[in-house]
N, C-alpha and C. Protein backbone atom coordinates (compact mmCIF):
# COMPACT_ATOMS: atom_id res chain seq x y z
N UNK A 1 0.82 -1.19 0.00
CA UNK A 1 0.00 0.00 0.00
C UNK A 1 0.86 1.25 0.00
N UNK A 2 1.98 1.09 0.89
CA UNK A 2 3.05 2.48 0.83
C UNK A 2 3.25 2.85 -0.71
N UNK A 3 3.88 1.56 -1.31
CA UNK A 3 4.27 1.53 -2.73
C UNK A 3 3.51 2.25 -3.67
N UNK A 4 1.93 1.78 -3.86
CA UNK A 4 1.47 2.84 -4.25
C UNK A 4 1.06 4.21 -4.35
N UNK A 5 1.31 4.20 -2.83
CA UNK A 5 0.90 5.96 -2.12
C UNK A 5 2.31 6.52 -2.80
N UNK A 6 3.08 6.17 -3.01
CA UNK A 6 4.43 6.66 -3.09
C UNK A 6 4.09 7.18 -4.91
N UNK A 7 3.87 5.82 -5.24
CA UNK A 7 3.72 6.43 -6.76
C UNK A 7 2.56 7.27 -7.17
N UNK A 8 1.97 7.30 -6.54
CA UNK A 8 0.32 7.82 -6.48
C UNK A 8 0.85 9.62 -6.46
N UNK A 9 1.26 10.25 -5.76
CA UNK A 9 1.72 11.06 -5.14
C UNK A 9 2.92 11.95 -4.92
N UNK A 10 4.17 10.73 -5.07
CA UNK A 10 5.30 11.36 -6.05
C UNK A 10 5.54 11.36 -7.06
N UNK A 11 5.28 10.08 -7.83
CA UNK A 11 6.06 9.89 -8.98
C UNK A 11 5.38 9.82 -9.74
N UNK A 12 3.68 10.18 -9.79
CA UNK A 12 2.94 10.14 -11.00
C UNK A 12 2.99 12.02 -11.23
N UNK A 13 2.84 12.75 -10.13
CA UNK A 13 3.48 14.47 -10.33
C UNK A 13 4.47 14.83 -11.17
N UNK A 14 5.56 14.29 -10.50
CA UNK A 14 6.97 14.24 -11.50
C UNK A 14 7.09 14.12 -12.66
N UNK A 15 6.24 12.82 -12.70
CA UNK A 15 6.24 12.51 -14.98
C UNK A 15 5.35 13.59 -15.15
N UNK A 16 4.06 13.91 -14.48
CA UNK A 16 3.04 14.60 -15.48
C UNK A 16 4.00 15.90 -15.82
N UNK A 17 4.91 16.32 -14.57
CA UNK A 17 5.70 17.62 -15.15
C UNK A 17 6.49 17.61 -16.23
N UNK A 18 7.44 15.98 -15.81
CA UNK A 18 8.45 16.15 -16.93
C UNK A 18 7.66 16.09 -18.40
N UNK A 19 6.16 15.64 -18.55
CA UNK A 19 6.07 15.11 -20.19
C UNK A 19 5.38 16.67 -20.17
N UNK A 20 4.88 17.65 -19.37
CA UNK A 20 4.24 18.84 -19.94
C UNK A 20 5.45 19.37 -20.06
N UNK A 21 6.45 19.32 -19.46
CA UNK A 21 7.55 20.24 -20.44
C UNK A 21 8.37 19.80 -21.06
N UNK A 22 7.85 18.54 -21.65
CA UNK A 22 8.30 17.87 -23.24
C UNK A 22 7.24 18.54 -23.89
N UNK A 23 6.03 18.60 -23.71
CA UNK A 23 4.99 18.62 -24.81
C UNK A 23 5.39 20.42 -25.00
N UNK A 24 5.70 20.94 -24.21
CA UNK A 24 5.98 22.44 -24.29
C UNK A 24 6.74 22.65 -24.93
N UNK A 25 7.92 21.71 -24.95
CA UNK A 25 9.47 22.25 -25.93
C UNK A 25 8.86 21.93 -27.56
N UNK A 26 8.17 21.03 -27.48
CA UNK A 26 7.73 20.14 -28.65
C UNK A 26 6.78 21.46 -29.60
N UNK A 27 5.52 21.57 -28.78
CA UNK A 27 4.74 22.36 -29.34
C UNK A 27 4.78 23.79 -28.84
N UNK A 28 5.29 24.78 -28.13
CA UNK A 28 5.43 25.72 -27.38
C UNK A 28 4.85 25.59 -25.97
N UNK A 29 4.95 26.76 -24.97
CA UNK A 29 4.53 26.79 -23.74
C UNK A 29 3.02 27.13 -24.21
N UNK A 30 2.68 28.24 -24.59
CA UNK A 30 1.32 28.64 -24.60
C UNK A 30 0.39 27.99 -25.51
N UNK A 31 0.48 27.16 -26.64
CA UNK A 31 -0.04 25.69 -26.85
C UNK A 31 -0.18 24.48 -26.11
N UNK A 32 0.65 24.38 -24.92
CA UNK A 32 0.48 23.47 -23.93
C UNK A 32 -0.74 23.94 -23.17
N UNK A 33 -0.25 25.17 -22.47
CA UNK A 33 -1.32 25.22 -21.63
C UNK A 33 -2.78 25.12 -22.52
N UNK A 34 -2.74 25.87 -23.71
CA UNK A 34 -4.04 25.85 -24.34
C UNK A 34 -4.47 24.24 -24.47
N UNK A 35 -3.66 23.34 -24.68
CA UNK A 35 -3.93 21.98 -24.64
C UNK A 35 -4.70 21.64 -23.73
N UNK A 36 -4.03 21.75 -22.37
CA UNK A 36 -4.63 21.57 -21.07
C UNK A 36 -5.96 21.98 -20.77
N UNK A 37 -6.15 23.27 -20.81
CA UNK A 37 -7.33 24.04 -20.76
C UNK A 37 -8.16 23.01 -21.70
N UNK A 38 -8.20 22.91 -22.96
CA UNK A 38 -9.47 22.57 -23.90
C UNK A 38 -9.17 20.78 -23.67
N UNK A 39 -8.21 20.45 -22.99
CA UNK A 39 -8.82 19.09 -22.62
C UNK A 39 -9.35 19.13 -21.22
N UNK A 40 -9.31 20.04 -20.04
CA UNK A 40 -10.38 20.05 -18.79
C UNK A 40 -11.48 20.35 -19.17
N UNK A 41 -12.16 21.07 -20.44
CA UNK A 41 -13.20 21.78 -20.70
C UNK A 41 -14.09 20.24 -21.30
N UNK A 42 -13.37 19.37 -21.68
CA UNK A 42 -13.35 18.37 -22.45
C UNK A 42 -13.78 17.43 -21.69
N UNK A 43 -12.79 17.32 -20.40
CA UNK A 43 -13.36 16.38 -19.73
C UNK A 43 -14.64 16.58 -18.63
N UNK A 44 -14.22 18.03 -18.44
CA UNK A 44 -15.54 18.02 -17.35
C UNK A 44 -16.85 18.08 -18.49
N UNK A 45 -16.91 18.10 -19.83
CA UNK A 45 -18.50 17.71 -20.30
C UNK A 45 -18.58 16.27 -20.15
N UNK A 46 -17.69 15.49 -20.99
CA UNK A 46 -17.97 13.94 -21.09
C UNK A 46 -18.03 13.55 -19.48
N UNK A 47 -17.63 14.25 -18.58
CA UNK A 47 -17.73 13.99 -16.62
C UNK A 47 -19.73 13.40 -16.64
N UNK A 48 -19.85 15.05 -16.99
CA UNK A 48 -21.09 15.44 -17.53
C UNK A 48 -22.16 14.84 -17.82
N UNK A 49 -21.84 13.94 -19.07
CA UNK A 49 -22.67 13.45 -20.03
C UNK A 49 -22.57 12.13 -19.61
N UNK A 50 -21.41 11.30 -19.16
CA UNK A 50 -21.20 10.10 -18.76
C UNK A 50 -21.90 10.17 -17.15
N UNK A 51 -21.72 10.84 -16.63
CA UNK A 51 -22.35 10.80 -14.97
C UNK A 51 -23.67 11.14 -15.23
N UNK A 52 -24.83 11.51 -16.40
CA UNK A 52 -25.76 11.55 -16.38
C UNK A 52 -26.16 9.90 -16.66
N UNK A 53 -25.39 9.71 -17.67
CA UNK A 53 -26.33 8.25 -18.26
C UNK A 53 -25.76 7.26 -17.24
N UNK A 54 -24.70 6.98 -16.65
CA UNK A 54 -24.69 6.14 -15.27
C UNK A 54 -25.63 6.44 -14.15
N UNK A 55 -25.54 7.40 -13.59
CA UNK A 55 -26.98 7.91 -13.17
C UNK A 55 -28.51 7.03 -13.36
N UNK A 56 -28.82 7.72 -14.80
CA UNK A 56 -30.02 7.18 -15.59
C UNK A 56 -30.24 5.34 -15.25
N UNK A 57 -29.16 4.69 -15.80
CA UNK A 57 -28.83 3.51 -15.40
C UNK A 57 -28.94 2.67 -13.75
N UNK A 58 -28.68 3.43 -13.21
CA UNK A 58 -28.69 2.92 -11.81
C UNK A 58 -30.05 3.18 -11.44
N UNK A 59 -30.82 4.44 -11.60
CA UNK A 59 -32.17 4.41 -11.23
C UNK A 59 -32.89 3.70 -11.85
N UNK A 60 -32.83 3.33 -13.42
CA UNK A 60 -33.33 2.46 -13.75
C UNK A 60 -33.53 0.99 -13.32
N UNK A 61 -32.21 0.34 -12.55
CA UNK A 61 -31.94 -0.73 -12.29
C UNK A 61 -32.72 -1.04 -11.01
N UNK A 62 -32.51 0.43 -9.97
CA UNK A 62 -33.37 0.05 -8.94
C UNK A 62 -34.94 0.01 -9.13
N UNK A 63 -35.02 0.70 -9.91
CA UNK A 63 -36.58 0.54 -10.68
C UNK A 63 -37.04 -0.65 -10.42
N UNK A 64 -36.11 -1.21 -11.42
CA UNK A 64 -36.70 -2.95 -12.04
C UNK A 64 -36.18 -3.71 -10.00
N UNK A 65 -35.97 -3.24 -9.68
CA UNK A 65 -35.60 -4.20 -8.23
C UNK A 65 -34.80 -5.19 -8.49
N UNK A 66 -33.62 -4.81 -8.90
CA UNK A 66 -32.33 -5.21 -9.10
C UNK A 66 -31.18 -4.51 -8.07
N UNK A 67 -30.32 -5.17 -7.94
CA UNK A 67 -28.91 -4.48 -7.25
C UNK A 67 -28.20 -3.98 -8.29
N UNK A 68 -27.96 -2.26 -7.89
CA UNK A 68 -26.96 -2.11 -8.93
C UNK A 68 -25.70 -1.84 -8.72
N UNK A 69 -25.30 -3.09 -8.72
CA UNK A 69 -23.53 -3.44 -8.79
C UNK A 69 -22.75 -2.82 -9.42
N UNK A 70 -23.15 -2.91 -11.27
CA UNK A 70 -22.60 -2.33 -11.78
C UNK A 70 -22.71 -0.88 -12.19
N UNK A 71 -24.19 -0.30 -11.47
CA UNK A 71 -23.99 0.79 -11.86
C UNK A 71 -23.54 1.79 -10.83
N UNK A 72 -23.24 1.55 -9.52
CA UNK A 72 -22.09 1.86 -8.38
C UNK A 72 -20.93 1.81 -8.76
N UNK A 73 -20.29 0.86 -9.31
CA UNK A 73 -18.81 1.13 -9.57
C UNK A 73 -18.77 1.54 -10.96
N UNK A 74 -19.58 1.58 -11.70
CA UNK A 74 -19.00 2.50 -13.03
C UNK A 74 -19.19 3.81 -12.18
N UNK A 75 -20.30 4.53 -11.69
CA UNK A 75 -20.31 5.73 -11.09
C UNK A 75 -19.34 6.39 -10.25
N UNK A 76 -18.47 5.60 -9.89
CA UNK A 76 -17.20 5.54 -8.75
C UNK A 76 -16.23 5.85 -10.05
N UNK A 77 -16.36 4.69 -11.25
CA UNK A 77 -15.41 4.60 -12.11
C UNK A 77 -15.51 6.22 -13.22
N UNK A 78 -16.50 6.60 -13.14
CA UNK A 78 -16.41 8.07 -13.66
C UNK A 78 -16.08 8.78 -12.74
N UNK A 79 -16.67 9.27 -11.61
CA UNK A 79 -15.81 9.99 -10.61
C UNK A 79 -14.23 10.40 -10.42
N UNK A 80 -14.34 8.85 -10.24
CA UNK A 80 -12.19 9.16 -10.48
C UNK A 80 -11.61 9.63 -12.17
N UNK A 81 -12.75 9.03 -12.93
CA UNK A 81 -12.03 9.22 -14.18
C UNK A 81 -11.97 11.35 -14.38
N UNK A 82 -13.17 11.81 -14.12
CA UNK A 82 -13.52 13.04 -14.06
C UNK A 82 -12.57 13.84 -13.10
N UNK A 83 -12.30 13.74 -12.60
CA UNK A 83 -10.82 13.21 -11.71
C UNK A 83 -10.14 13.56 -11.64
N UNK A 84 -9.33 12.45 -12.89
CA UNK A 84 -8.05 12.64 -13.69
C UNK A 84 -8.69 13.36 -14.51
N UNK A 85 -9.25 13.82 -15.70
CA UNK A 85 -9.57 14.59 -16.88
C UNK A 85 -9.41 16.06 -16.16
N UNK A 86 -9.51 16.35 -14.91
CA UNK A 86 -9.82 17.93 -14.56
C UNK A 86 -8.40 17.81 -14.19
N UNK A 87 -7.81 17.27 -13.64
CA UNK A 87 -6.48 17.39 -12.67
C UNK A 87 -5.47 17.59 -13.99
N UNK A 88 -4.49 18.72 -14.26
CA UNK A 88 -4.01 19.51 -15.15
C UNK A 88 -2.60 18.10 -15.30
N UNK A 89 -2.40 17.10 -16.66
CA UNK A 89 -1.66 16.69 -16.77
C UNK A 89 -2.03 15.83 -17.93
N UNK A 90 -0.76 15.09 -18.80
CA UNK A 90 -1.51 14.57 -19.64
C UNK A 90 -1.49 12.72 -19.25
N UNK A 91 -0.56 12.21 -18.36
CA UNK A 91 -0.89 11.09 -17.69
C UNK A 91 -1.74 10.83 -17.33
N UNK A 92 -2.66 11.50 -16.48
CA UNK A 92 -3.97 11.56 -15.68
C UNK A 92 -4.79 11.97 -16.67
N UNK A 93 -4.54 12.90 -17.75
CA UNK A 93 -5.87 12.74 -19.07
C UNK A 93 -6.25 11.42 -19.65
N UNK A 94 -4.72 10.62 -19.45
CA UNK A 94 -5.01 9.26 -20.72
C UNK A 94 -5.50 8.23 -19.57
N UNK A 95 -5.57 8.16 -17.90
CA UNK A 95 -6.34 7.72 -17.36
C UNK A 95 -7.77 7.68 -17.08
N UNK A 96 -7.89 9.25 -17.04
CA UNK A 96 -9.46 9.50 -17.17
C UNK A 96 -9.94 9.28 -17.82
N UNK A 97 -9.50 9.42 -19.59
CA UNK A 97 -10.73 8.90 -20.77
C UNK A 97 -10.41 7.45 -20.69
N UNK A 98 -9.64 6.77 -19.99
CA UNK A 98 -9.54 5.49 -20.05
C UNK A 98 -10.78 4.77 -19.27
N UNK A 99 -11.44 5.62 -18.11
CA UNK A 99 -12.36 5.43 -17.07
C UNK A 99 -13.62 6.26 -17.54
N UNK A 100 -13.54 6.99 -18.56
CA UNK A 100 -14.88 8.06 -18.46
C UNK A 100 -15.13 6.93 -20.19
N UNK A 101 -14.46 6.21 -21.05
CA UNK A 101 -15.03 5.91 -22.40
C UNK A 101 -15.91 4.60 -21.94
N UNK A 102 -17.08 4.39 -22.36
CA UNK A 102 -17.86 3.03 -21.62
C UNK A 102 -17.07 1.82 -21.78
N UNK A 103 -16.41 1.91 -23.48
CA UNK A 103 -15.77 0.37 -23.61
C UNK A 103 -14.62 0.02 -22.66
N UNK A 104 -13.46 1.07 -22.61
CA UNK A 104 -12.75 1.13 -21.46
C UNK A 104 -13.37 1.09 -20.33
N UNK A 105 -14.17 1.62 -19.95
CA UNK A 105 -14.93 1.38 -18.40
C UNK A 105 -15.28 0.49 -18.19
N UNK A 106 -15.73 -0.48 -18.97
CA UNK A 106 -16.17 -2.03 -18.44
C UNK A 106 -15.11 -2.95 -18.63
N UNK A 107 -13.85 -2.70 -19.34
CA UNK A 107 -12.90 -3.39 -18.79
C UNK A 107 -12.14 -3.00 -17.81
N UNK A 108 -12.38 -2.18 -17.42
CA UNK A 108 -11.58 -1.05 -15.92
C UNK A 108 -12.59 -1.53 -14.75
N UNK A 109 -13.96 -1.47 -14.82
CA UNK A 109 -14.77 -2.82 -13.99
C UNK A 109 -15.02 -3.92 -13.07
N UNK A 110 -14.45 -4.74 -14.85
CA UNK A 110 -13.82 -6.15 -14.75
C UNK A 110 -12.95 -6.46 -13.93
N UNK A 111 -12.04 -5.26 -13.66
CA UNK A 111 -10.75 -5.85 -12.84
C UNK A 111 -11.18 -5.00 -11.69
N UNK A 112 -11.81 -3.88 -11.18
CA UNK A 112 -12.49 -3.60 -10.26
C UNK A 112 -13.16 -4.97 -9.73
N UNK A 113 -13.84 -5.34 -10.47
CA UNK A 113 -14.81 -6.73 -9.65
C UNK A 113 -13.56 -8.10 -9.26
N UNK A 114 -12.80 -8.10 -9.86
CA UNK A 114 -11.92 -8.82 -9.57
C UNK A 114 -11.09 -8.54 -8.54
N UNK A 115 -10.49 -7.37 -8.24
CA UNK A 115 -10.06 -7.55 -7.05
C UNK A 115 -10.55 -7.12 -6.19
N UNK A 116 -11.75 -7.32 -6.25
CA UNK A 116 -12.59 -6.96 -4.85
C UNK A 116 -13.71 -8.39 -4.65
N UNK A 117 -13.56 -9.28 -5.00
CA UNK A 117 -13.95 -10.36 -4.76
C UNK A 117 -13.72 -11.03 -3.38
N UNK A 118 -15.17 -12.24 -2.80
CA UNK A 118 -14.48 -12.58 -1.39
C UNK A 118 -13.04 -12.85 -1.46
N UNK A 119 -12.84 -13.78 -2.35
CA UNK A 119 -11.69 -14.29 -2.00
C UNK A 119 -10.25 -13.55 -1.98
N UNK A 120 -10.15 -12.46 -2.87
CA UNK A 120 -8.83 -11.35 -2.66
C UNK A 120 -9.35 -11.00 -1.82
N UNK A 121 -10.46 -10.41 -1.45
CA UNK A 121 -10.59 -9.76 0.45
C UNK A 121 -10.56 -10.60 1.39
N UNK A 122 -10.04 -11.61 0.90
CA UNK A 122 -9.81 -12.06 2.58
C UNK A 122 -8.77 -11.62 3.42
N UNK A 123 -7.86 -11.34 2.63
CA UNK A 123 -6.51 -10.66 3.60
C UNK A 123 -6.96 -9.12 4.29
N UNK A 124 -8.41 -8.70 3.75
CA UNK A 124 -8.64 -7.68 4.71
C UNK A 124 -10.08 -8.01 5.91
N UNK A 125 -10.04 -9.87 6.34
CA UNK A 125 -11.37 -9.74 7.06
C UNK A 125 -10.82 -9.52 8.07
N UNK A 126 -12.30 -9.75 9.11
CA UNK A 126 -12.00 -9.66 10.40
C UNK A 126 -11.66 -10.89 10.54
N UNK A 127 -11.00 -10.42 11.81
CA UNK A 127 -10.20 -11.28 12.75
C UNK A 127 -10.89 -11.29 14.59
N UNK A 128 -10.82 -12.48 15.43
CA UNK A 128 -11.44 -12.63 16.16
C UNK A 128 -10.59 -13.44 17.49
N UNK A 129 -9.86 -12.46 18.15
CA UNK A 129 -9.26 -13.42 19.11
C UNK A 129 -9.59 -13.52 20.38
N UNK A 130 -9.63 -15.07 20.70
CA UNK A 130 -9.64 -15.80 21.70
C UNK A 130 -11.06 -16.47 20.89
N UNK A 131 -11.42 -17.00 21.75
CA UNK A 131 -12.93 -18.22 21.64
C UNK A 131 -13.82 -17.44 21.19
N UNK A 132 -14.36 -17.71 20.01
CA UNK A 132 -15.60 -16.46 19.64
C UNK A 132 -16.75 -16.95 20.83
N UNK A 133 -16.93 -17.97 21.22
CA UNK A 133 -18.00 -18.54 21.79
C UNK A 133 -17.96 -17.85 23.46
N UNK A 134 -17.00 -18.00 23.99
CA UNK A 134 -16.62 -17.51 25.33
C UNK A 134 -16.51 -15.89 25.51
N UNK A 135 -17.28 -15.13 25.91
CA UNK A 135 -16.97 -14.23 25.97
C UNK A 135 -16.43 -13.68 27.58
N UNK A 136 -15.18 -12.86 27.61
CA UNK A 136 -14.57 -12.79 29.03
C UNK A 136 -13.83 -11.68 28.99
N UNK A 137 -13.73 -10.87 30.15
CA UNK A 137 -12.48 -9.98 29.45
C UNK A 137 -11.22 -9.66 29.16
N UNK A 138 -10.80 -10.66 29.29
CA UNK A 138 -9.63 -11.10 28.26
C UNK A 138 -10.12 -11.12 27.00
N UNK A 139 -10.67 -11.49 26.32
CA UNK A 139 -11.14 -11.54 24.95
C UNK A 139 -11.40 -10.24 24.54
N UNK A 140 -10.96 -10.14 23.07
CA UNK A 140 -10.56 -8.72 22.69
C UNK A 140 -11.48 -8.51 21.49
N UNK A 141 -12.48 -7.32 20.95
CA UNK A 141 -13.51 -7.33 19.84
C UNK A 141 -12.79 -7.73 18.41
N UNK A 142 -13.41 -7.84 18.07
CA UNK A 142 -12.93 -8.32 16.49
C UNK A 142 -11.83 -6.92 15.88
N UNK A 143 -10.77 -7.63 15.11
CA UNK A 143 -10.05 -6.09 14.95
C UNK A 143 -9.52 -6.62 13.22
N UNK A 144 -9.55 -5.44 12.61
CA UNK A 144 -8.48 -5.77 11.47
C UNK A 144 -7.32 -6.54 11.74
N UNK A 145 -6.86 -7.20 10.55
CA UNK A 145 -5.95 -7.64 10.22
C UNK A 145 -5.03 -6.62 10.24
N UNK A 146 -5.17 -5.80 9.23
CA UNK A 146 -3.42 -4.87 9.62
C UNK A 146 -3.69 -4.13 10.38
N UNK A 147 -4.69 -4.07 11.51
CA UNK A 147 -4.99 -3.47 12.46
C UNK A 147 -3.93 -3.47 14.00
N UNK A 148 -2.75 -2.74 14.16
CA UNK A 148 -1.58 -2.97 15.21
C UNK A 148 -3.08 -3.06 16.63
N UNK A 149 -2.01 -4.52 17.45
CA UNK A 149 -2.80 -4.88 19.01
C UNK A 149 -2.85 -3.52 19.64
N UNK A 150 -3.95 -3.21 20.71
CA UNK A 150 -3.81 -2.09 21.20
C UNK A 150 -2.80 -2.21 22.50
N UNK A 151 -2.18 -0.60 22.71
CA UNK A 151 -1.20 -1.39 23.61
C UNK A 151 -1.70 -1.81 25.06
N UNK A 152 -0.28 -2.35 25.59
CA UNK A 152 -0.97 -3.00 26.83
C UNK A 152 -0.59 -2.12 28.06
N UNK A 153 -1.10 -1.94 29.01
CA UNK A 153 -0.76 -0.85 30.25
C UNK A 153 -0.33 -1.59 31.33
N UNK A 154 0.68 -1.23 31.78
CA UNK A 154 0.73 -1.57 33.19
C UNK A 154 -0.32 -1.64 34.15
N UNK A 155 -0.02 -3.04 34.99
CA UNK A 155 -1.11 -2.84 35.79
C UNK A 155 -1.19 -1.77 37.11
N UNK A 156 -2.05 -0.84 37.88
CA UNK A 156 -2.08 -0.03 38.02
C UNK A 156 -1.50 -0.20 40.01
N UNK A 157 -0.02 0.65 40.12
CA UNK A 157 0.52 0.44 41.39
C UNK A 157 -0.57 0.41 42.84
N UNK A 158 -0.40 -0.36 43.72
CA UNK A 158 -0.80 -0.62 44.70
C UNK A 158 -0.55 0.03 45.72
């Protein structure tokens, strides 16, 4: 999880700088930014237009008295994509239309539903120590897994 916070945060900043001032030397400075600009303008409509018809979709679904699975995480999956499309870079542009285009979005999904399945979450269930059956106080409530023991105190001088 560090690993990604790390890249999440440093090192996806860093490239978006270094390739806007490639795309700057390439095409000028004030064509870049104009780039930028008319692709946020860009993305916050398709934000727009795609968060209406996911929308549309999900009410529909609850309509019919269905769960809508998929239309929660595409709605999540535009969110972030809308996201990246506003957030000034062109890394995070080619993520967002990667999450805001439907055909890309349902394979962006796919692997959403995949790793969020019981079985990859199991390394985040609960955990339950001592006898679930016995309850005493020694026995401690159910706690995360990467959840650190709480500490322990001295017992209190006499």
């Amino acid at each position: 999880m560090f690993v990604l916070l790390v890249l999440l945060f440093i090192l996806l900043p860093i490239a978006e700088i270094l390739v806007i001032i490639e795309v700057g030397r390439a095409i000028g400075a004030w064509w870049t930014v104009l780039v930028l600009i008319v692709d946020s303008l860009i993305g916050a409509w398709l934000l727009r237009r795609q968060g209406r018809s996911v929308w549309t979709r999900f009410q529909n679904t609850l309509a019919a008295g269905r769960m809508p699975h998929k239309e929660v995480v595409d709605g999540a999956l535009v969110i972030a994509g809308g996201a990246f499309l506003l957030t000034p870079g062109f890394i995070s542009d080619a993520f967002g239309l990667i999450l805001l285009i439907p055909p890309t979005r349902a394979v962006a999904r796919g692997i959403v539903f995949k790793l969020f399945t019981p079985a990859s979450m199991a390394r985040v269930a609960f955990v339950r120590v001592g006898r679930p059956e016995a309850q005493s106080e020694t026995t401690q409530p159910p706690r995360h897994v990467d959840q650190p023991s709480p500490p322990q105190l001295p017992p209190p001088p006499e």
